[in-house]
Protein backbone atom coordinates (compact mmCIF):
# COMPACT_ATOMS: atom_id res chain seq x y z
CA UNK A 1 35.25 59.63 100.85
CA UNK A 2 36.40 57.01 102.69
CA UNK A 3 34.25 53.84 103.62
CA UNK A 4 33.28 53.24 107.22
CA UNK A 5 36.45 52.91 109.02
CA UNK A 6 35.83 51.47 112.15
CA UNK A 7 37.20 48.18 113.40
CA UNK A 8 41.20 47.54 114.31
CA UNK A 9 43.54 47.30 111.27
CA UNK A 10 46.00 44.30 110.94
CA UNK A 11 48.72 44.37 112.69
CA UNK A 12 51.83 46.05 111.46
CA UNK A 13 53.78 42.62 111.27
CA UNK A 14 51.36 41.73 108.68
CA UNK A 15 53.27 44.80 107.16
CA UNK A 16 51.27 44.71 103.25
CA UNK A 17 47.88 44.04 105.02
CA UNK A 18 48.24 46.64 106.94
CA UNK A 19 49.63 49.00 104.72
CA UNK A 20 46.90 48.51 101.99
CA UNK A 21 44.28 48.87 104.59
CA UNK A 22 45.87 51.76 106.17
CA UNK A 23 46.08 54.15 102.85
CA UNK A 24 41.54 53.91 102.70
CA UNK A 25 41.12 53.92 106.35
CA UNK A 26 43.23 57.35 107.12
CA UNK A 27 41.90 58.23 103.65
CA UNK A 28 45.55 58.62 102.11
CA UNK A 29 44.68 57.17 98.74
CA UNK A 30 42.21 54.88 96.90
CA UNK A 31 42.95 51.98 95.25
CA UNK A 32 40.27 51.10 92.94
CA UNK A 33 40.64 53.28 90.03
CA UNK A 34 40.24 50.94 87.03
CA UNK A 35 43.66 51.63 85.42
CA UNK A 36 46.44 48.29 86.85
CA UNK A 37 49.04 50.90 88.91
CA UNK A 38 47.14 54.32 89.05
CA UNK A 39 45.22 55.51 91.87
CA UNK A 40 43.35 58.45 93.56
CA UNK A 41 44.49 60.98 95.65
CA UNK A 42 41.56 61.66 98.84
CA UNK A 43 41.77 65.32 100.13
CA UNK A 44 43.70 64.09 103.42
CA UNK A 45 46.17 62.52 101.13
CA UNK A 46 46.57 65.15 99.26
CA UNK A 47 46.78 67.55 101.76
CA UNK A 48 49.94 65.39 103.11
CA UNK A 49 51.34 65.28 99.96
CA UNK A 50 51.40 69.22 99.68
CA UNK A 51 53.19 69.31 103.22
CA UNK A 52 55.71 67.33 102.62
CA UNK A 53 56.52 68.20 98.76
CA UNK A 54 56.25 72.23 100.22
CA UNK A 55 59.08 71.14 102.48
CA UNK A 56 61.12 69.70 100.02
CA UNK A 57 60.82 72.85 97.51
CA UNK A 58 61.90 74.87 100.33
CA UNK A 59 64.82 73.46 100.66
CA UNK A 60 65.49 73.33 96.94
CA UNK A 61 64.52 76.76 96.41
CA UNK A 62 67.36 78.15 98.46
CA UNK A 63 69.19 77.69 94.82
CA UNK A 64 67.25 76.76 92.53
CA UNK A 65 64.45 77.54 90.32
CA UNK A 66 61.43 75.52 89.86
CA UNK A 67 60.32 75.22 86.34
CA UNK A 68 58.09 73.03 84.48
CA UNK A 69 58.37 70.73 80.94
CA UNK A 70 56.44 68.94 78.71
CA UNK A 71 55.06 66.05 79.38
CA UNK A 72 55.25 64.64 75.65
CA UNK A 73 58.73 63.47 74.23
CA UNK A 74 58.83 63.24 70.81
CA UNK A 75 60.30 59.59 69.22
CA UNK A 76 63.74 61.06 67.57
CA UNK A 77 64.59 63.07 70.93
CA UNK A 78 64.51 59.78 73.02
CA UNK A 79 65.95 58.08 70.13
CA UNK A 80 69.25 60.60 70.46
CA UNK A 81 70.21 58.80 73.75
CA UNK A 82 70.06 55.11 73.13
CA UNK A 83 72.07 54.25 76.60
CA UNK A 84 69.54 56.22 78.44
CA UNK A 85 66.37 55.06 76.73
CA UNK A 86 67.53 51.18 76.83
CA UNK A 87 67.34 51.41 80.74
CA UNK A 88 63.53 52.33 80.31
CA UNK A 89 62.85 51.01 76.70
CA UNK A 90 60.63 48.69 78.10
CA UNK A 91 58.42 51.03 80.61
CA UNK A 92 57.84 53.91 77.56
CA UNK A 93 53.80 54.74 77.20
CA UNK A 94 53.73 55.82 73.63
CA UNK A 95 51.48 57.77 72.34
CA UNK A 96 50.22 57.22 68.60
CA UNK A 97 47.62 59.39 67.34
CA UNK A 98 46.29 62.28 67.69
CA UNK A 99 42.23 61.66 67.91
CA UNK A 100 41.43 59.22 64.84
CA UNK A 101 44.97 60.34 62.92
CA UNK A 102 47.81 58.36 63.09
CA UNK A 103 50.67 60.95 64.17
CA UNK A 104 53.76 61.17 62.05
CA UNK A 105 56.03 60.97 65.11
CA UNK A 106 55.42 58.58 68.44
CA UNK A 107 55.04 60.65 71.73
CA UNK A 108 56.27 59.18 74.50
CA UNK A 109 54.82 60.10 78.20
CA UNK A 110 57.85 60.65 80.22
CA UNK A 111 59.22 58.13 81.97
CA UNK A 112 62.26 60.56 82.97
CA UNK A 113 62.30 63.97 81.70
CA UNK A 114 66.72 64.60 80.93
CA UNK A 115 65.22 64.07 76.53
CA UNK A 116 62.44 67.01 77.57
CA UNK A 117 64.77 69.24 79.19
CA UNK A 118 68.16 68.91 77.88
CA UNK A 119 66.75 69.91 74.16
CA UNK A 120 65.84 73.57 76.00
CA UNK A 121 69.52 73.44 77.98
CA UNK A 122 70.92 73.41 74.92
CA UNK A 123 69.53 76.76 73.51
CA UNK A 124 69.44 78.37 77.29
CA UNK A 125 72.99 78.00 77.87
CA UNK A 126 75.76 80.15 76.26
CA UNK A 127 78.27 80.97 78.17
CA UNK A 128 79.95 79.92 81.41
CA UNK A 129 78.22 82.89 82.85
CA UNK A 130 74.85 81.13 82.32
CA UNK A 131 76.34 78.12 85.20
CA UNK A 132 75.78 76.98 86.94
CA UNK A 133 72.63 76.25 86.06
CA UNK A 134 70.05 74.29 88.97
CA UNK A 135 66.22 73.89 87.96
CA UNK A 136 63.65 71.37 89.23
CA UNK A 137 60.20 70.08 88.37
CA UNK A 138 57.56 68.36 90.48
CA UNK A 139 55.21 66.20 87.81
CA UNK A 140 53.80 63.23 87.49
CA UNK A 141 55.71 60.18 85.19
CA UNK A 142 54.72 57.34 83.54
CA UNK A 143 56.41 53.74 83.48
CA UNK A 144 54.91 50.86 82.59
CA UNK A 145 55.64 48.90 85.78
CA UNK A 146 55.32 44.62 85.24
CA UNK A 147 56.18 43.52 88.51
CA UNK A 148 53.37 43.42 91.49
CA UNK A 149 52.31 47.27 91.45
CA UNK A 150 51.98 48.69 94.91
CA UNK A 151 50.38 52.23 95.94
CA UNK A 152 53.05 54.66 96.52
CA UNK A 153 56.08 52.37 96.32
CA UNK A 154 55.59 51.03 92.71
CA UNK A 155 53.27 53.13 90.21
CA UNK A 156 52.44 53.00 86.38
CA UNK A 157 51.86 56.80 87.16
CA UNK A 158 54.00 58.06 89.50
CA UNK A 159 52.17 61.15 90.06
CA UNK A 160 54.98 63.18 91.90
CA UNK A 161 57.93 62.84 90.73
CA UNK A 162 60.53 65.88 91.75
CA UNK A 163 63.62 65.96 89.39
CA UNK A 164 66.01 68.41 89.54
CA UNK A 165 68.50 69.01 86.39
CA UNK A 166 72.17 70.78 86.99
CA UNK A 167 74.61 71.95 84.50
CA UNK A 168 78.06 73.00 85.00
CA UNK A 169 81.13 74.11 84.08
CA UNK A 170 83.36 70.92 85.10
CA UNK A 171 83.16 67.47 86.24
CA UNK A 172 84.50 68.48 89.96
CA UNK A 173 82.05 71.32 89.75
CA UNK A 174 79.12 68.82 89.49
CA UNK A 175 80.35 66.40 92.00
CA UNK A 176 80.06 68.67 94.54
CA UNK A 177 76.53 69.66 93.53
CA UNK A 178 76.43 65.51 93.78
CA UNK A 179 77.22 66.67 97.80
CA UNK A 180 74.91 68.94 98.15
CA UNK A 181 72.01 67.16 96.75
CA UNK A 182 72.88 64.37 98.88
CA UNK A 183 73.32 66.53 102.13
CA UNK A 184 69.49 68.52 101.15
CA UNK A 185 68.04 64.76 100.81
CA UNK A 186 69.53 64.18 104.47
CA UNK A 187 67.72 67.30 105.75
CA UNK A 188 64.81 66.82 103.97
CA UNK A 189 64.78 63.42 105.40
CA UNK A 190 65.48 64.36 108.79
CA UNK A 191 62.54 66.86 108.96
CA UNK A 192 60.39 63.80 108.44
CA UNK A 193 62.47 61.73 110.87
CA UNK A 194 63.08 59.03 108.72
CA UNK A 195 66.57 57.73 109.26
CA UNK A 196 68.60 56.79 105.87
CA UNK A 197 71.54 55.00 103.91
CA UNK A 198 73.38 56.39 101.37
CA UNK A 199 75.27 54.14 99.35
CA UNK A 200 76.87 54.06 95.83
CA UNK A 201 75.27 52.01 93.23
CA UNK A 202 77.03 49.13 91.29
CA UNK A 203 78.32 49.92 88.07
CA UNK A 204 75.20 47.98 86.58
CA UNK A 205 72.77 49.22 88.72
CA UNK A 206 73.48 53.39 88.18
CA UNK A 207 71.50 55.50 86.32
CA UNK A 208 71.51 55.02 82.25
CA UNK A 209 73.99 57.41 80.81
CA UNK A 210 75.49 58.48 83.72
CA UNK A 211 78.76 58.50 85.55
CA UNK A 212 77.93 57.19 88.62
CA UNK A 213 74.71 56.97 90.82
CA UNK A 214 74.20 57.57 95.11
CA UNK A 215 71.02 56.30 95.86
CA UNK A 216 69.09 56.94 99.43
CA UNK A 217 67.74 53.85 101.15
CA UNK A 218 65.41 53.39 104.04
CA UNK A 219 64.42 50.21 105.61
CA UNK A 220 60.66 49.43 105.68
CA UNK A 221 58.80 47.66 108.71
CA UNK A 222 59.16 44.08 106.98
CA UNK A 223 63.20 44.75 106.80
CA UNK A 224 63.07 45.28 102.98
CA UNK A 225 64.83 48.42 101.62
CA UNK A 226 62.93 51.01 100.09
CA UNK A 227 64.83 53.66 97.43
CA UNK A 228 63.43 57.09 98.45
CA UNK A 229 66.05 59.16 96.92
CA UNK A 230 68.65 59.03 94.33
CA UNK A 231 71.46 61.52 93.14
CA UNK A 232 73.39 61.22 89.65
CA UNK A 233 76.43 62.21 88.02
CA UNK A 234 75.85 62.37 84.78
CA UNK A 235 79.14 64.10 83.58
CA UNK A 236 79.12 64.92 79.95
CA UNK A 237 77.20 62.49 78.32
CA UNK A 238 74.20 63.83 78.22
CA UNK A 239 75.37 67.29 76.88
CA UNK A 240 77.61 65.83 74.31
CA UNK A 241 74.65 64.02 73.20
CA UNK A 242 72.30 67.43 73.04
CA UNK A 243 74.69 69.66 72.46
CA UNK A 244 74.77 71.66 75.69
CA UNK A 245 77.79 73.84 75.14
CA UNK A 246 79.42 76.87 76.88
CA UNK A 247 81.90 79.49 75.95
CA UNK A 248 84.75 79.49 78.88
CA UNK A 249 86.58 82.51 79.86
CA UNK A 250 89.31 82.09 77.52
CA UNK A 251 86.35 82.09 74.24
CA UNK A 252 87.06 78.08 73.84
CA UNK A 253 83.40 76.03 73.16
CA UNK A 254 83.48 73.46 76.30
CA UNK A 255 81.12 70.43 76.84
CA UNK A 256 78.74 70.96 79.97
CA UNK A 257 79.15 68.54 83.05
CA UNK A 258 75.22 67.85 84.45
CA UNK A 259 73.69 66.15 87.23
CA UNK A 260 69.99 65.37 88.38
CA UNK A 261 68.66 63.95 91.45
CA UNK A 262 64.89 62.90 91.92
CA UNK A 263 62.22 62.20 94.94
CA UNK A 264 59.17 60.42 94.45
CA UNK A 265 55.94 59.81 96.52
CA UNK A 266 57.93 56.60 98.22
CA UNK A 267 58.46 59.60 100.20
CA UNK A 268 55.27 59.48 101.68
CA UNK A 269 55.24 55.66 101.91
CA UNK A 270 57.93 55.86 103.74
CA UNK A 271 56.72 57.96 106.01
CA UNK A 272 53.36 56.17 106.54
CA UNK A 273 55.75 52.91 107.26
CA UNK A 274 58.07 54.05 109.16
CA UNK A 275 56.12 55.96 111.65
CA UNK A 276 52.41 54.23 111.79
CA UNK A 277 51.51 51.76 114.48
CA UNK A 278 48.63 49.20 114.85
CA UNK A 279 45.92 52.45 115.28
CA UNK A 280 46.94 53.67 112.55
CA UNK A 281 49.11 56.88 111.06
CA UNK A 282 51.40 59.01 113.15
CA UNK A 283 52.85 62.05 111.27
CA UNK A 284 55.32 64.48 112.46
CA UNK A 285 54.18 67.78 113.10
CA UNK A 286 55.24 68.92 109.84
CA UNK A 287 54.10 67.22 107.25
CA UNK A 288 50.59 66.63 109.03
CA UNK A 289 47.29 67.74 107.28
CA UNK A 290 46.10 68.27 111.04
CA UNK A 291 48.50 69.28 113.36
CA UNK A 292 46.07 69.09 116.70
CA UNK A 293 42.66 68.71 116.91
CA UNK A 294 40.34 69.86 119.39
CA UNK A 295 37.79 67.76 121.72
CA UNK A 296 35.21 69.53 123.45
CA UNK A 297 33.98 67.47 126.51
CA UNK A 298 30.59 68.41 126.49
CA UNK A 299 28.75 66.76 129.54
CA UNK A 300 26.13 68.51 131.36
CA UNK A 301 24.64 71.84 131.40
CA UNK A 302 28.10 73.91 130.54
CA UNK A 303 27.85 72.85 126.38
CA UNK A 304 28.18 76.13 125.12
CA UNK A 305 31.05 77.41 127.80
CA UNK A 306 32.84 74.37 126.84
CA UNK A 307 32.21 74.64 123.02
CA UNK A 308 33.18 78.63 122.95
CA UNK A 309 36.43 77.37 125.18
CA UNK A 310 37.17 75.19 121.97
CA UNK A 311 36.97 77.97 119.63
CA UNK A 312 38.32 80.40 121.31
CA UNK A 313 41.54 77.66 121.43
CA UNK A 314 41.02 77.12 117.73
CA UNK A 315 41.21 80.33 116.90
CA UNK A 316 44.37 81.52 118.97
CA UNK A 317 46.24 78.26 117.41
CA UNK A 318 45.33 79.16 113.91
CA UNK A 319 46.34 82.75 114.47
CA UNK A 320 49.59 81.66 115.35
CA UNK A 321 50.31 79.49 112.45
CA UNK A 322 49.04 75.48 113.22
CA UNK A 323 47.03 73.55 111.58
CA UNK A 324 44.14 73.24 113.84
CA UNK A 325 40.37 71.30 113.87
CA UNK A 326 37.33 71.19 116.93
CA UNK A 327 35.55 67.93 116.15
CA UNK A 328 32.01 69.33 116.89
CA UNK A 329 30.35 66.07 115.33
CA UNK A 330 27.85 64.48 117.81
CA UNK A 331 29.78 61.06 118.57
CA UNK A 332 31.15 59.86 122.02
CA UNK A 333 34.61 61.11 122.97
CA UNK A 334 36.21 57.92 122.20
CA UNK A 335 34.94 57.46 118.72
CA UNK A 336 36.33 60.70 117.68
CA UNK A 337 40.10 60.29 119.12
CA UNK A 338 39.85 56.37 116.82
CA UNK A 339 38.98 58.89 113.99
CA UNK A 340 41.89 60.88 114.70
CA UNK A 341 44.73 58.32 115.92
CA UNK A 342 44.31 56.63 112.34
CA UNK A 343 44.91 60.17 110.40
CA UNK A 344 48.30 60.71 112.70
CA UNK A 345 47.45 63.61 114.55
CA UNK A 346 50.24 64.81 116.32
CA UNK A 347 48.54 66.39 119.37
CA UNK A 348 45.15 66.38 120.76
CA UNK A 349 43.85 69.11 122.78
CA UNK A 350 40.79 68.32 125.20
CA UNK A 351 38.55 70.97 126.89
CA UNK A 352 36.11 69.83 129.00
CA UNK A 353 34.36 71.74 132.59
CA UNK A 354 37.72 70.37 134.55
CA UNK A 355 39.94 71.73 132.60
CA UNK A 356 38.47 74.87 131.84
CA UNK A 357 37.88 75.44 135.82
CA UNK A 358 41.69 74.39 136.38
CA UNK A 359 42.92 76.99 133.56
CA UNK A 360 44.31 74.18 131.51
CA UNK A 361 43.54 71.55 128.80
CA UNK A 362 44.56 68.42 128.82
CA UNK A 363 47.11 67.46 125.62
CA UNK A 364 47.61 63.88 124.34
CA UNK A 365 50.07 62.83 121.96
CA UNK A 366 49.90 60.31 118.95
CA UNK A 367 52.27 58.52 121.12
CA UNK A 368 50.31 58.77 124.06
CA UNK A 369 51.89 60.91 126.26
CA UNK A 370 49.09 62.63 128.57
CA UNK A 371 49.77 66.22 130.14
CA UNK A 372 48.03 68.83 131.25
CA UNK A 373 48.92 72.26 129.67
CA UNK A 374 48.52 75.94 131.44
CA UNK A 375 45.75 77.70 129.23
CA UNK A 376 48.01 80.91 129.55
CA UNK A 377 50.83 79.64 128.10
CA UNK A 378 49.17 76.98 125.53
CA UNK A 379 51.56 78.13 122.27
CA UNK A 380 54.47 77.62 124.21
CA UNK A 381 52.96 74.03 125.89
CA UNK A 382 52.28 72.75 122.43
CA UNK A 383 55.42 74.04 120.85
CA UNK A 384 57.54 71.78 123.68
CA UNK A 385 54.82 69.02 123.63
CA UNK A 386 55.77 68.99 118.88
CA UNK A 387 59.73 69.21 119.83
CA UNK A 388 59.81 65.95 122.49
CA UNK A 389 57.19 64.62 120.06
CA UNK A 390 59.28 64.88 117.07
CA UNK A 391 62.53 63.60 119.17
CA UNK A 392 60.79 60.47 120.53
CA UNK A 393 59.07 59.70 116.93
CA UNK A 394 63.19 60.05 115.45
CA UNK A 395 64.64 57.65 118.16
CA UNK A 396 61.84 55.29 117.24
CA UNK A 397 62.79 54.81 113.64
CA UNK A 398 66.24 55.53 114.19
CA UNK A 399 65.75 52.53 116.95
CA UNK A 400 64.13 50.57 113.73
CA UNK A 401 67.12 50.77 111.54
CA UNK A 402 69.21 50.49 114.35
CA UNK A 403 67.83 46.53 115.23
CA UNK A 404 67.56 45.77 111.26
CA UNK A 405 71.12 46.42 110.33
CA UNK A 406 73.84 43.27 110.70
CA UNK A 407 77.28 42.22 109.98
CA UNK A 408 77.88 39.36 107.90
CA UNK A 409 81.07 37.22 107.37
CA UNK A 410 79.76 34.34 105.65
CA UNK A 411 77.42 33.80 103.44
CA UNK A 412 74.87 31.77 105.84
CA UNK A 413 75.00 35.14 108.04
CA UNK A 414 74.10 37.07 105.27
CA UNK A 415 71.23 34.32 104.31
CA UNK A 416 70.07 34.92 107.99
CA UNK A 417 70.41 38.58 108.30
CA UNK A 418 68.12 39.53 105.45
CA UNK A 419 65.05 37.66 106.31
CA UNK A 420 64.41 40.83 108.55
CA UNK A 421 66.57 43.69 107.60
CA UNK A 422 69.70 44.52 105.53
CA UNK A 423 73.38 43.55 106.29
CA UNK A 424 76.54 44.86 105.29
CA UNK A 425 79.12 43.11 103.84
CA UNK A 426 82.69 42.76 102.65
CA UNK A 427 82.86 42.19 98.77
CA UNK A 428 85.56 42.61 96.52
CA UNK A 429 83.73 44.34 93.60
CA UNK A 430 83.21 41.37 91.55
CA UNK A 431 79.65 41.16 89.68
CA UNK A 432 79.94 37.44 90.02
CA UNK A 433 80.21 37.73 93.30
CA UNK A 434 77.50 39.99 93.73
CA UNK A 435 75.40 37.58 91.63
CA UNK A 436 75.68 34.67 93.73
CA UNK A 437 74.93 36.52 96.58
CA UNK A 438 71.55 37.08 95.15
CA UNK A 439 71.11 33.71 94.01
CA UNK A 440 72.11 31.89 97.66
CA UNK A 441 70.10 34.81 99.00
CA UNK A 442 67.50 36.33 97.18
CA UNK A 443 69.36 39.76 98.33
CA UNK A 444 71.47 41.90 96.13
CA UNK A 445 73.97 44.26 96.37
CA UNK A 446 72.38 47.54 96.88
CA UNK A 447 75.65 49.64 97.00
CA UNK A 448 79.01 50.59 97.93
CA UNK A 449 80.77 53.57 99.85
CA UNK A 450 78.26 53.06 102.40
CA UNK A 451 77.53 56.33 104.40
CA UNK A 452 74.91 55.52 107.71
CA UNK A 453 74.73 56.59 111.58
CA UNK A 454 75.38 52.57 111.67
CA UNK A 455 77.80 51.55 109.65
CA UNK A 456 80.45 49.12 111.35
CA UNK A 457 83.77 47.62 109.18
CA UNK A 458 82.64 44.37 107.83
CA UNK A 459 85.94 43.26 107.47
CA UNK A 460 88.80 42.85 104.80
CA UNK A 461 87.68 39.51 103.27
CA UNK A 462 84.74 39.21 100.50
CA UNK A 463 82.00 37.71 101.43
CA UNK A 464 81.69 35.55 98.99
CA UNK A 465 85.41 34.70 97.14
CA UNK A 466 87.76 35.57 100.62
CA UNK A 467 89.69 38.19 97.71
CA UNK A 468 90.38 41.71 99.53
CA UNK A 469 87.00 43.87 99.76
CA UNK A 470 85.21 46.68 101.09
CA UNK A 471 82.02 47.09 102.78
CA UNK A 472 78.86 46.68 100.86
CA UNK A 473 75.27 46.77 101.61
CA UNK A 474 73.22 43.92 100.50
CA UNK A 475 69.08 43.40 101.30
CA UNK A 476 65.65 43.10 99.78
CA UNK A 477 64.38 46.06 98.21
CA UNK A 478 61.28 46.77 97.16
């Protein structure tokens, strides 16, 4: 487990100190496995990894169907979509033999999984009664990252990766599914209150093969953006490549139309950023490992009326569905609630002789808010005490993103505006405008068709050339 984690972490505006620190000390994941870019799930971690990926498939499982692939692609299948595999050509693991035997064809780990699946769409579909068609995975994928790996945010193994493939009958058909990806990202999102930008990618930036690409954006504690989402249109490239045919209702052989989408544990980094303070995590009620935990004030003679207070509290919450621990271990109050405030417990619950002489206990939220809650009607008390919880830990981030989006006109505004957050912009659509954005800045152009609680008109005028434009949104990502 974890080492001893006592003592303060850094402070959040050292945002990467205290982000490494903070995955060991609330025992989220450990970094010292000796493969560059891999690391280790602890139980805690894992536990909030489960939460918050159970949340996402039940949103996805109101229509589709979870399946699950192959991890090895063989050479000639990635070799099929040369577009596609030139956009991660240089990230492929291969695999090349098979214990001491050299194998006759290279196996690639996946670094995307449309050459695994779309093989199998193209036997499984027949006829346009077969669409459409919506199945998702949740795996792990491998890329073999160069730049400055990062836990969570930038992985040689991205260990859960949820893709979801579509196939349909026409291109309209799968831009609406485009829609409805995007608006199940939003709720998924929301649930985690993590306020988000959707934009559309630049023609260079979208997804290889595809149509077009609508990537979700956050914006991290440091004011870089963070890509926790993306959505793309894939039209019928991919099927005209594999073959994925249907019969229409009129007995004519019609090219497929397909799109996939795919979330990745920057998920849970964003969550850890967005919400955490200098003590540590603090997790909505949903996603949390540990919804409440229990603090028996033992002092005196009353130990065992106070400790069979705590269970009998345990035990109520638990039958009605939380996610509930009594710290029993024999340290001073104070000790315990550090332990807690740096795992992100939503709620904690203390029982001492007061309390239980007053018919109460006395409930403390991660954000510090200090009440004292009827012991008849404790379900209902913690129930409210999660929903203002949840409310104030949304108006925080929202507050975040709020304070790190600007307007620029010019391009020293925009220079300015992305040392601590992102900016929109006019631009006219112009790469080479675009590029010297990024060289002047260091920023790029993360999208168009811009779609945020936030978004104000930049104004008619590009940024950069004074041409006629339309409003972009430029930052540092991550």
């Amino acid at each position: 487990m974890a080492e001893d984690d006592q003592g303060a972490l850094p402070p959040k505006g050292d945002f990467s100190g205290w982000y490494n620190e903070l995955l060991w000390r609330a025992e989220i994941m450990d970094v010292r496995y000796p493969v560059k870019g891999l690391y280790v799930w602890y139980p805690f971690g894992f536990s909030l990894r489960r939460n918050v990926y159970d949340m996402l498939r039940s949103l996805l499982d109101r229509d589709h169907q979870e399946a699950l692939f192959p991890l090895l692609i063989p050479e000639q299948e990635l070799a099929k979509e040369a577009e596609h595999i030139k956009g991660f050509e240089d990230e492929v693991y291969w695999v090349t033999h098979g214990g001491l035997s050299p194998l006759d064809v290279k196996l690639a780990l996946r670094p995307t999984s449309e050459c695994a699946i779309y093989p199998m769409y193209a036997l499984w579909v027949r006829s346009h009664a077969d669409l459409p068609l919506k199945i998702y995975q949740i795996v792990n994928a491998f890329r073999y990252e160069t730049k400055h790996t990062r836990p969570l945010i930038r992985l040689r193994e991205i260990t859960s990766f949820k893709e979801a493939h579509t196939v349909h009958t026409t291109w309209e058909d799968a831009e609406r599914q485009v829609e409805t990806a995007i608006s199940l990202y939003m709720e998924f999102y929301d649930r985690l209150c993590i306020p988000v930008i959707i934009s559309k990618r630049p023609e260079w930036d979208k997804f290889p093969g595809g149509d077009y690409t609508i990537a979700v954006d956050t914006v991290m504690p440091d004011g870089r953006t963070l890509q926790i989402g993306t959505v793309h249109h894939l039209g019928d490239h991919f099927s005209r490549t594999f073959q994925i045919t249907y019969e229409d209702v009129d007995g004519e052989q019609k090219f497929a139309h397909q799109t996939c989408y795919g979330i990745s544990e920057r998920s849970i980094a964003a969550l850890i950023s967005m919400h955490g303070d200098d003590r540590g995590l603090i997790l909505p009620p949903g996603p949390a490992p540990v919804q409440a935990v229990i603090i028996p004030i033992t002092i005196g003679k009353r130990k065992e009326e106070v400790s069979g207070a705590a269970a009998a509290i345990e035990k109520e919450m638990v039958a009605s569905g939380f996610r509930v621990k009594v710290d029993t271990r024999d340290l001073r109050p104070g000790a315990k609630y550090y332990y807690w405030e740096m795992r992100g417990v939503p709620l904690r619950i203390e029982i001492g002789p007061r309390d239980i002489d007053a018919g109460q206990v006395t409930a403390v939220t991660r954000l510090g808010q200090k009440t004292q809650v009827p012991r008849d009607r404790l379900l209902e008390g913690v129930r409210d005490l999660f929903s203002s919880y949840s409310a104030q830990l949304k108006e925080r981030a929202e507050e975040h993103v709020r304070t790190h989006i600007h307007i620029s006109r010019s391009m020293d505004e925009v220079a300015d505006a992305v040392e601590d957050g992102v900016t929109l912009v006019s631009w006219c659509g112009n790469k080479e405008c675009a590029d010297l954005i990024e060289e002047k800045t260091r920023a790029e152009v993360l999208g168009t068709e811009v779609r945020s609680a936030y978004l104000v008109d930049a104004g008619e005028s590009c940024v950069v050339c004074g041409k006629p434009g339309t409003t972009a949104l430029v930052g540092r990502s991550y």
